[in-house]
Protein backbone atom coordinates (compact mmCIF):
# COMPACT_ATOMS: atom_id res chain seq x y z
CA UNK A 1 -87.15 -52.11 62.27
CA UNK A 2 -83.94 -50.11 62.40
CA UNK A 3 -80.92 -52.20 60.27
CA UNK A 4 -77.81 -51.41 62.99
CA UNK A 5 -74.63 -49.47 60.97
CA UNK A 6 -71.80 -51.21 60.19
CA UNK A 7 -68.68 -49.19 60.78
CA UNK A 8 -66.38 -49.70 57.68
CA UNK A 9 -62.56 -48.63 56.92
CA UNK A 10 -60.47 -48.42 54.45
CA UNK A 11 -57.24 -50.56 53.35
CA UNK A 12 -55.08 -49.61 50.66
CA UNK A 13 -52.71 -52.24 48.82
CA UNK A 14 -50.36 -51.27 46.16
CA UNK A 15 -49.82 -54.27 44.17
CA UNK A 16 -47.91 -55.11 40.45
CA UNK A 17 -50.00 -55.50 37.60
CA UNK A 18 -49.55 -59.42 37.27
CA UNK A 19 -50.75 -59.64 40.65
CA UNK A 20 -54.12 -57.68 39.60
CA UNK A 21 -54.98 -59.74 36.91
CA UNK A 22 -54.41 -62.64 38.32
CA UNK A 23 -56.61 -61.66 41.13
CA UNK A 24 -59.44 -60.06 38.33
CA UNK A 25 -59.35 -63.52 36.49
CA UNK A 26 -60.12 -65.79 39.67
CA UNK A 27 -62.51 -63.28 40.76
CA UNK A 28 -64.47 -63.38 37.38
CA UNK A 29 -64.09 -67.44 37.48
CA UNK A 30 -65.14 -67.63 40.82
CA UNK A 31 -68.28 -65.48 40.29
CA UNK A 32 -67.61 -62.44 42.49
CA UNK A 33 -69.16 -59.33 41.46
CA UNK A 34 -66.26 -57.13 42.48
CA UNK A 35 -62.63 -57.49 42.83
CA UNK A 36 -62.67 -55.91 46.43
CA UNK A 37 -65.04 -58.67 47.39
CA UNK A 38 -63.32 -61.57 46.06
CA UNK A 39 -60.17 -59.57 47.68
CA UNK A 40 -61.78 -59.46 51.11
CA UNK A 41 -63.39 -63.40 50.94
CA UNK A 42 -59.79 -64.84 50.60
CA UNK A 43 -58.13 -62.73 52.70
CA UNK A 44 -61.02 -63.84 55.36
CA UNK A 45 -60.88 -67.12 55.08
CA UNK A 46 -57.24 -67.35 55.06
CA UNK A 47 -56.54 -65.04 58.51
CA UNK A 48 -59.46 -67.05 59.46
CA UNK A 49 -57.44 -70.44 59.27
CA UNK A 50 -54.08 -69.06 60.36
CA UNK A 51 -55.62 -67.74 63.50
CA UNK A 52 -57.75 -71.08 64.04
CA UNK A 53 -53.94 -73.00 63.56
CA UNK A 54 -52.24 -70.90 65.94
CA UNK A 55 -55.00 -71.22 68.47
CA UNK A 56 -54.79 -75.10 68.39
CA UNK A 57 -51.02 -74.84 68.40
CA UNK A 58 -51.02 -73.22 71.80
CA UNK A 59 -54.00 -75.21 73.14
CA UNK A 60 -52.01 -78.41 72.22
CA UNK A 61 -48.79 -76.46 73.87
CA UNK A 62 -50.89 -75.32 77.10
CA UNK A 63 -52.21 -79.00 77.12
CA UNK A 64 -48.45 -80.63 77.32
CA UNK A 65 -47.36 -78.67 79.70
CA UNK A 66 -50.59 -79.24 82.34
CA UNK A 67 -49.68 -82.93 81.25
CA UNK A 68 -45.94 -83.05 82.08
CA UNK A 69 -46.05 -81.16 84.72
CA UNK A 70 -48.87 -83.42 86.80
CA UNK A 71 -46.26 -86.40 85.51
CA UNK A 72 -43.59 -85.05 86.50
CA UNK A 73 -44.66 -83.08 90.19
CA UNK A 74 -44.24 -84.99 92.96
CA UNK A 75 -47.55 -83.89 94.77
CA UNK A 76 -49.73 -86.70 96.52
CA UNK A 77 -53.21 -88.06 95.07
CA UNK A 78 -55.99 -86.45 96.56
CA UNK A 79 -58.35 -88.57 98.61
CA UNK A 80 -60.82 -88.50 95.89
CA UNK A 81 -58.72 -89.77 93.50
CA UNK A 82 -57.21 -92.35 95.95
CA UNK A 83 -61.04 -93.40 96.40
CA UNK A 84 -61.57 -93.64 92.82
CA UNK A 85 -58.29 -95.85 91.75
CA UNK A 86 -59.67 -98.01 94.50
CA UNK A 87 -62.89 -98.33 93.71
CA UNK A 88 -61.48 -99.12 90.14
CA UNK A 89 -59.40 -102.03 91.51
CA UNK A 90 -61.86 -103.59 93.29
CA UNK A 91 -64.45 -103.65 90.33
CA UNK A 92 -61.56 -105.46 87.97
């Protein structure tokens, strides 16, 4: 069974010393065997959440503005739905 390749770059980040050993130190507490990896996890997760926000900040903005603008056009009911709002007042 052939194992496909997984096509890898590189990233460079230049960062101060503080920042490094802070990083090391959570890495070691939080059990990763490399910095890179415990580097790569968090950065994951967290582009992972701020796309997931942003996504569900324009669904939610694409969502008002269907709902506004059906309130607020002046277009007539379709027969359907004039068939269902009836058929809903006559069963209450």
């Amino acid at each position: 069974m052939k194992t496909a390749k997984i096509k890898q770059t590189r990233f460079e980040l230049r960062l101060s010393l503080e920042d490094k050993l802070i990083f090391e130190k959570a890495s070691l507490i939080s059990g990763y065997k490399t910095l890179s990896s415990f580097v790569l996890s968090s950065i994951r997760e967290h582009a992972k959440k701020i796309i997931s926000e942003k996504e569900q900040i324009l669904a939610s903005q694409k969502d008002k503005e269907i709902f506004f603008d059906a309130i607020l056009s002046n277009a007539e009911p379709s027969e359907k739905l004039k068939q269902a709002a009836k058929k809903y007042l006559e069963s209450n």
